[in-house]
Protein backbone atom coordinates (compact mmCIF):
# COMPACT_ATOMS: atom_id res chain seq x y z
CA UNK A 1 138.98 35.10 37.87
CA UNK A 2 137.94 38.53 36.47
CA UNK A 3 134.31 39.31 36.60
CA UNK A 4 134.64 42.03 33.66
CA UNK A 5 137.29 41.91 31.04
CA UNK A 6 138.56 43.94 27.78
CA UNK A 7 136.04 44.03 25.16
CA UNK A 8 133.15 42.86 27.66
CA UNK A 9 129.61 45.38 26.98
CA UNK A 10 128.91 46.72 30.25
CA UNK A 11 126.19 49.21 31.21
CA UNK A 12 126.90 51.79 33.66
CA UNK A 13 124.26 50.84 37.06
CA UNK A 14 124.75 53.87 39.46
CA UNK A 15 125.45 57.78 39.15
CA UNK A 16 123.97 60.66 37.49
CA UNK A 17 120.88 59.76 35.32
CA UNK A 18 121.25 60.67 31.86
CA UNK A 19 118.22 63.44 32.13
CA UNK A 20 120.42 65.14 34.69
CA UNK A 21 123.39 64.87 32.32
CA UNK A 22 125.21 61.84 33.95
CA UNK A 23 125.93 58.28 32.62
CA UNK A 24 123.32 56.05 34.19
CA UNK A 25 121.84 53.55 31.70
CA UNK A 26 124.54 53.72 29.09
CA UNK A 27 126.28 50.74 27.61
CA UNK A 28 129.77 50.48 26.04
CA UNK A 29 132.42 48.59 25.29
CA UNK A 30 135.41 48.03 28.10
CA UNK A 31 138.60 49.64 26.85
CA UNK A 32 140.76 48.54 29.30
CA UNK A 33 140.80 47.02 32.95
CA UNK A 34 142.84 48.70 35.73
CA UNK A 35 142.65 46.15 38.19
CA UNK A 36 145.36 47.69 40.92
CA UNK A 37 143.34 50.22 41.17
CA UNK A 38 139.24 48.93 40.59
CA UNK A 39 138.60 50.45 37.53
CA UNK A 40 137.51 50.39 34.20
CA UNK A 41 137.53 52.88 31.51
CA UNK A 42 134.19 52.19 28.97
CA UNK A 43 133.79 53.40 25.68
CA UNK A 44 131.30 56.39 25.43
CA UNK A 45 130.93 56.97 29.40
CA UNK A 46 132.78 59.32 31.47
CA UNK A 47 134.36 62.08 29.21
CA UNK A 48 136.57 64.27 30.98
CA UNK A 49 138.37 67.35 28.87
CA UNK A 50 141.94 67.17 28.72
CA UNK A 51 144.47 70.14 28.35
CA UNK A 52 146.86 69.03 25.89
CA UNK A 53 149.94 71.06 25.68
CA UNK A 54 150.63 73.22 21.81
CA UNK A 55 153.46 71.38 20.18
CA UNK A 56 154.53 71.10 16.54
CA UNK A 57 155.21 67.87 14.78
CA UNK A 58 157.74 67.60 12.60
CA UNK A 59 156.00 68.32 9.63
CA UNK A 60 155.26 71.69 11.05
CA UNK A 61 151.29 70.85 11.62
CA UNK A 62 150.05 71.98 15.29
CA UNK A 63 149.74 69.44 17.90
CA UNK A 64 147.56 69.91 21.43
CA UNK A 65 144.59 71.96 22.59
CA UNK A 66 141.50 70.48 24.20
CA UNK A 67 140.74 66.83 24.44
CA UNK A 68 137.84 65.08 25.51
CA UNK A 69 139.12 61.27 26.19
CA UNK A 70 136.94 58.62 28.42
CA UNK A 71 138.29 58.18 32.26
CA UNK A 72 138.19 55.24 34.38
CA UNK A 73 134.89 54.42 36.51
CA UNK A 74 134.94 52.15 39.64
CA UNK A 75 134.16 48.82 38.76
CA UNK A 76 131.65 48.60 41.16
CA UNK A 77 129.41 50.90 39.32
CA UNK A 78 129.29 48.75 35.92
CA UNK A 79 127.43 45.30 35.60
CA UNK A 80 127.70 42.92 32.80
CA UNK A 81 125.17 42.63 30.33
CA UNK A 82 123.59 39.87 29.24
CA UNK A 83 123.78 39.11 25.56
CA UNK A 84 120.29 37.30 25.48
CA UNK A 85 118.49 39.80 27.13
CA UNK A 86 120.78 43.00 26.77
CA UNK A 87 120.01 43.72 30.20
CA UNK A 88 122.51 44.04 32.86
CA UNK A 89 123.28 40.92 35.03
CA UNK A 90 125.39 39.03 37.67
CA UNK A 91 128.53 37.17 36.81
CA UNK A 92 128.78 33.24 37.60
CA UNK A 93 131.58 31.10 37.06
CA UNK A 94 131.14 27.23 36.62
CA UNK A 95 133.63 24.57 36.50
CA UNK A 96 133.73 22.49 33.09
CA UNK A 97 136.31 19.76 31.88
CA UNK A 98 137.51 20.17 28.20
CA UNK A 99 139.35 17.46 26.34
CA UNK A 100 141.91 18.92 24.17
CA UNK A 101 144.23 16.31 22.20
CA UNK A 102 143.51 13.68 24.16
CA UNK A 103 144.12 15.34 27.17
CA UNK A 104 141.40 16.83 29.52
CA UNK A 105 141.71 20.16 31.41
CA UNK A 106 139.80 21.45 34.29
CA UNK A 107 138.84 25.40 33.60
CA UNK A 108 136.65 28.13 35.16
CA UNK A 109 134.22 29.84 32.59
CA UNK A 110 132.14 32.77 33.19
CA UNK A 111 128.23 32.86 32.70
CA UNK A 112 125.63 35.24 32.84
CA UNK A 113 123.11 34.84 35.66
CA UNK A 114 119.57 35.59 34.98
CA UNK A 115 118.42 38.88 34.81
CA UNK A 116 115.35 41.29 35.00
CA UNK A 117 112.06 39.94 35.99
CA UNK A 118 112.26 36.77 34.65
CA UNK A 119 114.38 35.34 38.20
């Protein structure tokens, strides 16, 4: 089971600080989950500027120039955050049994570990 899915808030735990103009500390919203290759791409983090090529539409209204779109970040370098504490935290996943129509099914079900100083 995933550890970080689509829409999950995730704050960015390693890189650049954001006094030395990187993403450290930041939190955003996950975009979308590349999982063959590890990554993640997290709304407001990692802005790359993209050359878009000059095109028309066919309206006749110009198309293209120079993008800035989010990229993907390893997945290692994001943690989930914990919606009690807003603090970034370990995933856990716990077994539960849920009776649906009469009949009960056995899931997994992700948790948020403690987190910060209170351990």
């Amino acid at each position: 089971m995933a550890k970080i899915k689509k829409g999950d808030l995730v704050q960015v735990i390693s890189g650049a600080s954001q006094a030395r103009g990187g993403d450290r500390g930041k939190q955003g919203k996950v975009l979308e989950v590349l999982v063959e290759r590890n990554r993640v791409v997290v709304e407001g983090v990692n802005f790359v500027t993209k050359h878009e090529r000059v095109g028309q539409t066919q309206r006749g209204t110009r198309t293209g120039g120079l993008e800035t779109v989010e990229a993907p970040i390893h997945i290692s370098n994001v943690a989930l955050v914990d919606p009690d504490t807003k603090k970034p935290t370990r995933v856990g996943h716990r077994v539960e049994t849920k009776t649906v129509d009469g009949v009960s099914k056995t899931v997994r079900v992700r948790y948020a570990k403690k987190s910060g100083k209170d351990l």
